[in-house]
PDB file of N, CA and C in Angstrom:
ATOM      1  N   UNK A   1     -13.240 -20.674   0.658  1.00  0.00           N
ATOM      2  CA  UNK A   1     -13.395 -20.341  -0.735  1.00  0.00           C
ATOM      3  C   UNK A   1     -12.321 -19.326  -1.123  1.00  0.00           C
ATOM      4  N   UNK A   2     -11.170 -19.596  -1.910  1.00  0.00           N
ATOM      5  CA  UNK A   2     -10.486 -19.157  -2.445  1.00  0.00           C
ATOM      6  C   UNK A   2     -11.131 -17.970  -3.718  1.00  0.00           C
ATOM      7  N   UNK A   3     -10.545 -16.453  -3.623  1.00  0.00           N
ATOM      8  CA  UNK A   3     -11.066 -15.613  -4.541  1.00  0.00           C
ATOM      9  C   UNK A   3      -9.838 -14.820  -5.050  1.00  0.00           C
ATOM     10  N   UNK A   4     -10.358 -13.923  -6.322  1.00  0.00           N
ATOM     11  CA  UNK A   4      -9.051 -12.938  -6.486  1.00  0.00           C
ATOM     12  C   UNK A   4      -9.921 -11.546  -6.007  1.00  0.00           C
ATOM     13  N   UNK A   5      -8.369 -10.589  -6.059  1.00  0.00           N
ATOM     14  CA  UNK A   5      -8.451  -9.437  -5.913  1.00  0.00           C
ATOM     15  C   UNK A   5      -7.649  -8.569  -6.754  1.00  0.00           C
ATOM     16  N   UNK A   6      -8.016  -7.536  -7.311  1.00  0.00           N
ATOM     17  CA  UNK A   6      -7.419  -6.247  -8.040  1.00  0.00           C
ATOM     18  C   UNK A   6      -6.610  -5.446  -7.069  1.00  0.00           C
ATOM     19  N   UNK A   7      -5.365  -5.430  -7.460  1.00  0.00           N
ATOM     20  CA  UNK A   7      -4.288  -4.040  -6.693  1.00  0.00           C
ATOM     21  C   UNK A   7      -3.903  -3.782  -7.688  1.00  0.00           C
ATOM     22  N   UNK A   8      -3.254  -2.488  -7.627  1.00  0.00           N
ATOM     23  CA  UNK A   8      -2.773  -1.387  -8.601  1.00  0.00           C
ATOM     24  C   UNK A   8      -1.020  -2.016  -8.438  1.00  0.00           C
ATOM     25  N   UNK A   9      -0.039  -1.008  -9.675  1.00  0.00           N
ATOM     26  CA  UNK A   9       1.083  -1.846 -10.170  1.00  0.00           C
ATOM     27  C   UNK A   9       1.867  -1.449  -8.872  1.00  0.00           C
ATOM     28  N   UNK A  10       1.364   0.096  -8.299  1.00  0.00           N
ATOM     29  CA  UNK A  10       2.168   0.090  -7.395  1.00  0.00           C
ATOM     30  C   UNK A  10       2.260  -0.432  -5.866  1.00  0.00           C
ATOM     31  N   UNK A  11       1.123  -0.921  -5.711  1.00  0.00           N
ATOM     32  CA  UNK A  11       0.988  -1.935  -4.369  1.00  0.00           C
ATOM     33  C   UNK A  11       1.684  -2.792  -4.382  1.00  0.00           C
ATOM     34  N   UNK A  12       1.439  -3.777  -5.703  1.00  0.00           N
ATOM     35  CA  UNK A  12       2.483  -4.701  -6.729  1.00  0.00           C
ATOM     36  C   UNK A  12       3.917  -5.002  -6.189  1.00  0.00           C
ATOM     37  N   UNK A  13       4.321  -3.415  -6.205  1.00  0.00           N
ATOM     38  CA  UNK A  13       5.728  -2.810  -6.212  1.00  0.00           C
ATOM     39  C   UNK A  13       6.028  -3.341  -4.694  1.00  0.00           C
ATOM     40  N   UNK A  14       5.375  -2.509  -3.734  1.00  0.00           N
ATOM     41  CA  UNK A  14       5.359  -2.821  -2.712  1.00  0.00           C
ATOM     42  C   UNK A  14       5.262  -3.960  -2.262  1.00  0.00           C
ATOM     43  N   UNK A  15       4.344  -4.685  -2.170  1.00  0.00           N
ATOM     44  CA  UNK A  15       4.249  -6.184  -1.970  1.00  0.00           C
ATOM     45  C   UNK A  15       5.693  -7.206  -2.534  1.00  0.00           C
ATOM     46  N   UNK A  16       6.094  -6.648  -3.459  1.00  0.00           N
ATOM     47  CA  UNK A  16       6.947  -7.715  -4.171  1.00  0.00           C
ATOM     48  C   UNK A  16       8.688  -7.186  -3.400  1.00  0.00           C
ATOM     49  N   UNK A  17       8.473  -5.763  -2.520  1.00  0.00           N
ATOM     50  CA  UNK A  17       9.906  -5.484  -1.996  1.00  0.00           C
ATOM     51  C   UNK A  17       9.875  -5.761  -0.244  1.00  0.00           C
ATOM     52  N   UNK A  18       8.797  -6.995  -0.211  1.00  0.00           N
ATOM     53  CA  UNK A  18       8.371  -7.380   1.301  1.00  0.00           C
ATOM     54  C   UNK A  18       8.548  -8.724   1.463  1.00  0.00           C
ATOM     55  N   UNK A  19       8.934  -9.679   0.206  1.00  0.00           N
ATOM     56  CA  UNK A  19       9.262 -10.914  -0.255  1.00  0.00           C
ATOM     57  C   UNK A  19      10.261 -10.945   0.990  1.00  0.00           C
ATOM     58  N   UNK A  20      10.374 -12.112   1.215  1.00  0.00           N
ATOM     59  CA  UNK A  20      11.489 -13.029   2.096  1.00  0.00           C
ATOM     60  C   UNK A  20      12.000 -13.622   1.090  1.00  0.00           C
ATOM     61  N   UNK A  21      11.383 -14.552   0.309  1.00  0.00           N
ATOM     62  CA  UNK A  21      11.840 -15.589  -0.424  1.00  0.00           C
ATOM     63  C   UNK A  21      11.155 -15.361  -1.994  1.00  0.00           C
ATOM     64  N   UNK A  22      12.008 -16.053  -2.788  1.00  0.00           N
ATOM     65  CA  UNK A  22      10.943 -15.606  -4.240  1.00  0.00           C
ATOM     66  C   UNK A  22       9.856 -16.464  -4.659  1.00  0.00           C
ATOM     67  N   UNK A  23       9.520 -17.661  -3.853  1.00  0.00           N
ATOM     68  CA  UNK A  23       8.751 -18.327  -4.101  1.00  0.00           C
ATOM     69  C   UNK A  23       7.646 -18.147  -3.226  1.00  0.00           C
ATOM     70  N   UNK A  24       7.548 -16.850  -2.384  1.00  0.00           N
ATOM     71  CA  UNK A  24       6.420 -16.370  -1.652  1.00  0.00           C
ATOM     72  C   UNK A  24       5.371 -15.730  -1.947  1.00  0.00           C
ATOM     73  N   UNK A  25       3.753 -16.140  -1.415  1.00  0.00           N
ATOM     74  CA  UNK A  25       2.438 -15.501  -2.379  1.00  0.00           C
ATOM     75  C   UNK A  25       2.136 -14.090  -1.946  1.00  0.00           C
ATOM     76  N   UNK A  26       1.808 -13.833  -2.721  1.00  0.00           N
ATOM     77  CA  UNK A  26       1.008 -12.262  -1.708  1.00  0.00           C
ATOM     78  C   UNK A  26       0.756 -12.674  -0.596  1.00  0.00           C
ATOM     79  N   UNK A  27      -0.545 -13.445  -0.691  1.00  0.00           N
ATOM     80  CA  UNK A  27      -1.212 -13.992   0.871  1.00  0.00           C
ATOM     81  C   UNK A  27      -0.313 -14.231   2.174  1.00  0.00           C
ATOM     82  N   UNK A  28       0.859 -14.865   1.484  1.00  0.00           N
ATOM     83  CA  UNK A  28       1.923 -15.111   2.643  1.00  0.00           C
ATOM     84  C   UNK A  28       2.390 -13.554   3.347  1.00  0.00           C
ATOM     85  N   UNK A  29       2.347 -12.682   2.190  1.00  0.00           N
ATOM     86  CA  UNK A  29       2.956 -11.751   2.579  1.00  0.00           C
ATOM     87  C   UNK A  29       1.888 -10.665   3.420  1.00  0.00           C
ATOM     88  N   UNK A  30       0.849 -10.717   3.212  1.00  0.00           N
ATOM     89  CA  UNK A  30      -0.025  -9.997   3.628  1.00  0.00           C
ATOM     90  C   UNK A  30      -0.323 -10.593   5.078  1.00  0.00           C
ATOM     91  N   UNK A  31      -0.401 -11.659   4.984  1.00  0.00           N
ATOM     92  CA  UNK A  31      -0.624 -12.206   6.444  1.00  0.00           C
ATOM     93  C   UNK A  31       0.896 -12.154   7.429  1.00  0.00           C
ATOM     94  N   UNK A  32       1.647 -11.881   7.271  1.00  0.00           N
ATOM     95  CA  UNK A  32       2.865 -11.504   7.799  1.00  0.00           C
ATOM     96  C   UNK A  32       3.111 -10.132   7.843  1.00  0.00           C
ATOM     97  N   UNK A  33       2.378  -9.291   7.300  1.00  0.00           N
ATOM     98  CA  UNK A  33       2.059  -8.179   7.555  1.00  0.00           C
ATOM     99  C   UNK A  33       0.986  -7.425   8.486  1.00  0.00           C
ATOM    100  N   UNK A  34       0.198  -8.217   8.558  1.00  0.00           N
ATOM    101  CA  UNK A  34      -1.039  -8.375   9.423  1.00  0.00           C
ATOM    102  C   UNK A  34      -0.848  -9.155  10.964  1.00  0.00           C
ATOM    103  N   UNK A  35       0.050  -9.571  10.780  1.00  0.00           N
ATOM    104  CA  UNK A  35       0.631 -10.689  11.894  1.00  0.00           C
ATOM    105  C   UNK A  35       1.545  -9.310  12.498  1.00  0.00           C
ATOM    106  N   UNK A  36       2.758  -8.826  12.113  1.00  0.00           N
ATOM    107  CA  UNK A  36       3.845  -7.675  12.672  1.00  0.00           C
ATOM    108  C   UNK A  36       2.903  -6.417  12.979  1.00  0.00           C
ATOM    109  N   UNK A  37       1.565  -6.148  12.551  1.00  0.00           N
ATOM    110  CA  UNK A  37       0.915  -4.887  12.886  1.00  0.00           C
ATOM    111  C   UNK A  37       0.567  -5.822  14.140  1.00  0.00           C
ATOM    112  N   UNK A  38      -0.251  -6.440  14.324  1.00  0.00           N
ATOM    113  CA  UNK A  38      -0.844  -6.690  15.460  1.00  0.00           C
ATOM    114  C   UNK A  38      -0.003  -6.881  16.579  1.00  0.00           C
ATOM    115  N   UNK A  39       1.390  -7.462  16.602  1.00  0.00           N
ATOM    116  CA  UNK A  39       2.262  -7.552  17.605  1.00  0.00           C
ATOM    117  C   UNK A  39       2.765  -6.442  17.558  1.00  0.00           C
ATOM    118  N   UNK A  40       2.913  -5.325  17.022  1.00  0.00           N
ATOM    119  CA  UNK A  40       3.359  -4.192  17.085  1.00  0.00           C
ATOM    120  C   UNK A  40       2.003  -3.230  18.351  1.00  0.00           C
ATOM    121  N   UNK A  41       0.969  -3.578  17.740  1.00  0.00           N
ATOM    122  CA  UNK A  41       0.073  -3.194  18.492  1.00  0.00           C
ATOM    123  C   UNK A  41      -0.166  -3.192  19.931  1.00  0.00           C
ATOM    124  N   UNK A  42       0.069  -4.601  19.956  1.00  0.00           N
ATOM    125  CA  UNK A  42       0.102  -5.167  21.302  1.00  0.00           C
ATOM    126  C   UNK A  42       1.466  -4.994  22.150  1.00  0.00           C
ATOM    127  N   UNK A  43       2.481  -4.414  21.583  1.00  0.00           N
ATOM    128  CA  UNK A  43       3.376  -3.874  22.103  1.00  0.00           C
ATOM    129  C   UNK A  43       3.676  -2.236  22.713  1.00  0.00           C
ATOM    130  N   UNK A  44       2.947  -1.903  21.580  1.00  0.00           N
ATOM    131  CA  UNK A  44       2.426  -0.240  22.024  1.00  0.00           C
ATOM    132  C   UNK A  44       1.974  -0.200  22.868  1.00  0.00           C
ATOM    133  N   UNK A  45       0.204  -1.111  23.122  1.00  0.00           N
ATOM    134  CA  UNK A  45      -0.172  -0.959  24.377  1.00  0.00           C
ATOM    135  C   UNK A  45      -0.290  -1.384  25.851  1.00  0.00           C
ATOM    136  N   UNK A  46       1.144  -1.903  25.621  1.00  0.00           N
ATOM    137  CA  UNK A  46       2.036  -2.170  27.030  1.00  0.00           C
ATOM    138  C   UNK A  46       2.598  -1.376  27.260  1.00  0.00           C
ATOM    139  N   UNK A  47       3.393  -0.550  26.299  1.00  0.00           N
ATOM    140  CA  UNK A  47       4.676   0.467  26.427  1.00  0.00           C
ATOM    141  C   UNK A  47       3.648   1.750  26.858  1.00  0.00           C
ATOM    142  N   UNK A  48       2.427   1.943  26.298  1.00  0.00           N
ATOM    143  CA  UNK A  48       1.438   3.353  26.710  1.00  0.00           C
ATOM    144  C   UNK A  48       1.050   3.054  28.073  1.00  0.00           C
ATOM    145  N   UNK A  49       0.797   1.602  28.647  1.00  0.00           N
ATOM    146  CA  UNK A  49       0.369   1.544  29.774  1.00  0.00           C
ATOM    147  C   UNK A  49       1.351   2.094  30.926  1.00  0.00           C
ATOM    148  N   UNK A  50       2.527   1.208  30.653  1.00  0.00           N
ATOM    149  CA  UNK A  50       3.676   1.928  31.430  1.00  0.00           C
ATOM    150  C   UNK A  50       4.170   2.962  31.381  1.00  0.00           C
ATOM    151  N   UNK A  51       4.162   3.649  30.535  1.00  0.00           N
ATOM    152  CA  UNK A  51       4.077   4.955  30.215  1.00  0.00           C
ATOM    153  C   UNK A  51       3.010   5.901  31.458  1.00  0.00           C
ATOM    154  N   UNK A  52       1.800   5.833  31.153  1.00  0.00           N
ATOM    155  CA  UNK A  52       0.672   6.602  31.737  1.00  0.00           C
ATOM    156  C   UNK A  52       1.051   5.846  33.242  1.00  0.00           C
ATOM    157  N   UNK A  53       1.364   4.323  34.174  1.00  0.00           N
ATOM    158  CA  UNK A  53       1.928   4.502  35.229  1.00  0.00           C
ATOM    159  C   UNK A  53       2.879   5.176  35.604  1.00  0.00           C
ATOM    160  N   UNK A  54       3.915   5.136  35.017  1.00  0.00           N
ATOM    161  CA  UNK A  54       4.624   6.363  35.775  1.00  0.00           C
ATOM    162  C   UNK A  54       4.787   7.503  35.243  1.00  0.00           C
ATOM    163  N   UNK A  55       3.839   8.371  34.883  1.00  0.00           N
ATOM    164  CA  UNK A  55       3.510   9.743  34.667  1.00  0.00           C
ATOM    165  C   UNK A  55       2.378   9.833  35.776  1.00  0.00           C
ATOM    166  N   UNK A  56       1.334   8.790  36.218  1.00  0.00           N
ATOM    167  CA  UNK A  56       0.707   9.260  37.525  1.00  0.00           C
ATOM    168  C   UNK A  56       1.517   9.205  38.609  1.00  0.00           C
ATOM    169  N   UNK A  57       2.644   7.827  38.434  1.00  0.00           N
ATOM    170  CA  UNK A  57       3.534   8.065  40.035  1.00  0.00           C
ATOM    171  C   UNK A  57       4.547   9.254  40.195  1.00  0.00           C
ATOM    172  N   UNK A  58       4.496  10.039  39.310  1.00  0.00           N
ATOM    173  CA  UNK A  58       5.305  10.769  39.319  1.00  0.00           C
ATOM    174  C   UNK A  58       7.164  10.965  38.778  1.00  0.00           C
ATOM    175  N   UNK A  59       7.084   9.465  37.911  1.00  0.00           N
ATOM    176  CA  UNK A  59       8.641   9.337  37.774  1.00  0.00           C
ATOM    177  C   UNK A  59       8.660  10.192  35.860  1.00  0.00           C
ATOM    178  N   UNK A  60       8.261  11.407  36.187  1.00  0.00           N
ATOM    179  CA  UNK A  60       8.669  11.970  34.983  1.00  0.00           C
ATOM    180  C   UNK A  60       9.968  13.157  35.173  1.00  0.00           C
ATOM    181  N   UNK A  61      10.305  13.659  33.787  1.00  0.00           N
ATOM    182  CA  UNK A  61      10.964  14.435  34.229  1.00  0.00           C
ATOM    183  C   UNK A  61      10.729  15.356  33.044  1.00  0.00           C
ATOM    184  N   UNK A  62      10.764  17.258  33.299  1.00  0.00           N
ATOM    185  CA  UNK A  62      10.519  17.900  32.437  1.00  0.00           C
ATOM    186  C   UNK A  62      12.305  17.970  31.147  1.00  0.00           C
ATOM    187  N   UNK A  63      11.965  18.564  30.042  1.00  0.00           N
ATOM    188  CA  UNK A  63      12.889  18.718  28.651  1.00  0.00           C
ATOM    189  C   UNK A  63      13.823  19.438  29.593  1.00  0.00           C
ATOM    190  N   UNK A  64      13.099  20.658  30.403  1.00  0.00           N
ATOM    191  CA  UNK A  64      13.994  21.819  31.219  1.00  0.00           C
ATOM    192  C   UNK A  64      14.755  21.587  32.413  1.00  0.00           C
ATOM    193  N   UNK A  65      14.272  20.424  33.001  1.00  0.00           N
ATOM    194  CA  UNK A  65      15.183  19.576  34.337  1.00  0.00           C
ATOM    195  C   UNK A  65      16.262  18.998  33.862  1.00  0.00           C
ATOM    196  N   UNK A  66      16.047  17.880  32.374  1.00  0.00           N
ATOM    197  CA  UNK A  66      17.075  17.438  31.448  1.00  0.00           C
ATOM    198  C   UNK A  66      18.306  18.370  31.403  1.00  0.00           C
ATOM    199  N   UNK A  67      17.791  19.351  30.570  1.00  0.00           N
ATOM    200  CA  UNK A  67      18.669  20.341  29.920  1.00  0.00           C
ATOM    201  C   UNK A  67      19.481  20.514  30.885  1.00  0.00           C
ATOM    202  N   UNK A  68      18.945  21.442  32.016  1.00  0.00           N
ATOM    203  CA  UNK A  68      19.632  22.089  33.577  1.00  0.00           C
ATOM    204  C   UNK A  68      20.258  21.120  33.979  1.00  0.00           C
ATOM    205  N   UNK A  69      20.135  19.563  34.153  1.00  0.00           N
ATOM    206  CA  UNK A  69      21.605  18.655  34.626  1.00  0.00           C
ATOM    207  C   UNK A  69      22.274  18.364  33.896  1.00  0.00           C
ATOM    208  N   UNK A  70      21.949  18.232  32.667  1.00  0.00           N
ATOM    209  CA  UNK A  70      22.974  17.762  31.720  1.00  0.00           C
ATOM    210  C   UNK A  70      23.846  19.025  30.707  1.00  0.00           C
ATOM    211  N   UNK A  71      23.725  20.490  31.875  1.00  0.00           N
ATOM    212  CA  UNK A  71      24.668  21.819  31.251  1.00  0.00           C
ATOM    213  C   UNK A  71      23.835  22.281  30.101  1.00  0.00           C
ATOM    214  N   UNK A  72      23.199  21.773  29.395  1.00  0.00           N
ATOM    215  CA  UNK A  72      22.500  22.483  28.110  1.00  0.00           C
ATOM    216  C   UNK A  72      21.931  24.072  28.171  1.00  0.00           C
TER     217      UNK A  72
END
């Protein structure tokens, strides 16, 4: 079941500077927006996983170890 919805002029704004093409609906655009959060998501929490592995194995390094080899 197809319905409408109320947004304000400046969502409007927004929505209409997310266009690919000019013959594209909101819906298209919202769901392509909804589509890049979620793969964004699911990319984060690969990059946090690997992250938190090697901060338990130990392959970190402190700002102050940085600095001290690289002369700073």
């Amino acid at each position: 079941m197809d319905t409408t919805i109320q947004i304000s002029k400046r969502l409007q704004k927004e929505l209409l500077k997310r266009k690919f093409f000019d013959k594209e609906t909101y819906e298209e655009i919202i769901w392509n927006m909804m589509e890049d959060n979620e793969e964004l998501n699911a990319e984060t929490k690969k990059e946090l996983a690997e992250a938190r592995a090697q901060t338990k194995a130990g392959k970190v390094h402190t700002l102050a170890k940085v600095k001290k080899e690289l002369g700073l």
